[in-house]
Protein backbone atom coordinates (compact mmCIF):
# COMPACT_ATOMS: atom_id res chain seq x y z
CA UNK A 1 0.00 0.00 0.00
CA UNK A 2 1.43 3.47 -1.29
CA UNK A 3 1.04 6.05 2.18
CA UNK A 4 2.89 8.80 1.02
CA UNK A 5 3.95 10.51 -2.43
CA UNK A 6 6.40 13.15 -1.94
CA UNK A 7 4.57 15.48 1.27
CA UNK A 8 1.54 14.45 0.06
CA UNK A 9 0.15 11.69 2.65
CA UNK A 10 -2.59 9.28 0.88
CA UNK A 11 -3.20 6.72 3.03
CA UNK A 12 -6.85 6.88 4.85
CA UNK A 13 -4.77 6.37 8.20
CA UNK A 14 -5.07 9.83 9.89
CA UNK A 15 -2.29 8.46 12.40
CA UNK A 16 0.56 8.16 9.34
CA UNK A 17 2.41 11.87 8.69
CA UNK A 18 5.45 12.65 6.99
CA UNK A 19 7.77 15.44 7.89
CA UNK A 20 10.61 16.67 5.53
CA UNK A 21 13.95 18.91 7.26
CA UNK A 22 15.02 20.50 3.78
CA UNK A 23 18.36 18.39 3.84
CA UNK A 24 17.36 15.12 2.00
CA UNK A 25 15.71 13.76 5.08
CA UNK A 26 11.84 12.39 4.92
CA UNK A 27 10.67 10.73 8.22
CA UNK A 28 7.29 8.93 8.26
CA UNK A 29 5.50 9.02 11.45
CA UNK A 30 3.45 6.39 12.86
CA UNK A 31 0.91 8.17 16.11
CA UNK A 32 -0.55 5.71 18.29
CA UNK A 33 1.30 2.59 16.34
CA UNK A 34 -1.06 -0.42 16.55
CA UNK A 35 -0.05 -3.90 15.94
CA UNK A 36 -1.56 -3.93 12.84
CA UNK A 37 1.06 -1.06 11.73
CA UNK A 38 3.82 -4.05 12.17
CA UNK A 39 5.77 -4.73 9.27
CA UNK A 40 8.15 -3.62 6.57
CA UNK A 41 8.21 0.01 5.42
CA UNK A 42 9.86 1.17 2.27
CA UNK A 43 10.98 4.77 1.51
CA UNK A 44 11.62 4.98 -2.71
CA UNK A 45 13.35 7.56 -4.47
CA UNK A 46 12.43 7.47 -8.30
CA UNK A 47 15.80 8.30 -9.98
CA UNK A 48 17.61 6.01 -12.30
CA UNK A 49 18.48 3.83 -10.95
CA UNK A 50 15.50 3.76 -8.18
CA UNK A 51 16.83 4.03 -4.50
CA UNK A 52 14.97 2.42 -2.17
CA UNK A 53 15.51 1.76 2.12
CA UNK A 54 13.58 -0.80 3.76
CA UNK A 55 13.06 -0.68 7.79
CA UNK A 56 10.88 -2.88 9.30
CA UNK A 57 8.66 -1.42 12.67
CA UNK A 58 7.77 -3.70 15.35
CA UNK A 59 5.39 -2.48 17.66
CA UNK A 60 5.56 -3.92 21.52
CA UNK A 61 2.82 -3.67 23.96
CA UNK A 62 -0.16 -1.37 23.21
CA UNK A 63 -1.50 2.11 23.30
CA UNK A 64 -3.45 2.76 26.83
CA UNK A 65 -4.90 6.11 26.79
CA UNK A 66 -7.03 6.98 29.96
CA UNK A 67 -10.32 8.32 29.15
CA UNK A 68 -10.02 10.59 32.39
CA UNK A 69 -6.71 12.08 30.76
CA UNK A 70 -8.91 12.70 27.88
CA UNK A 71 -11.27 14.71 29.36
CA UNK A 72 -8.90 16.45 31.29
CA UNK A 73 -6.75 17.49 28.58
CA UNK A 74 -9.36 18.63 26.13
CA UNK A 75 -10.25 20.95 29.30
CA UNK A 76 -6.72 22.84 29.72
């Protein structure tokens, strides 16, 4: 599944953002990651020859997020 094309993200995940510093560095950002984000990521550059970096993200334990927090921060 294609998330990103250059800052553009296209994936229907709101949790998946990209971030660019201006010196050749693209980060992808996974909020919340989920077991079902587990897996191998690829980052492609098309040139010729294509340049390509695999990573793979393992996610341990889970996301707990107190509903009390919740509230309490939507109040501040």
């Amino acid at each position: 599944m294609i998330l990103t094309i250059h800052r553009h993200v296209i994936s229907r995940i709101p949790r998946y953002s990209i971030t660019y510093d201006n010196s050749n560095t693209w980060m992808l950002h996974v909020n919340q990651a989920q077991q079902e984000d587990r897996g191998y990521y690829m980052c492609q550059v098309n040139t010729n020859p294509m340049i390509s970096q695999v990573g793979y993200l393992q996610v341990v334990g889970e996301f707990f997020f107190h509903h009390r927090h919740a509230v309490a921060a939507t109040e501040i």
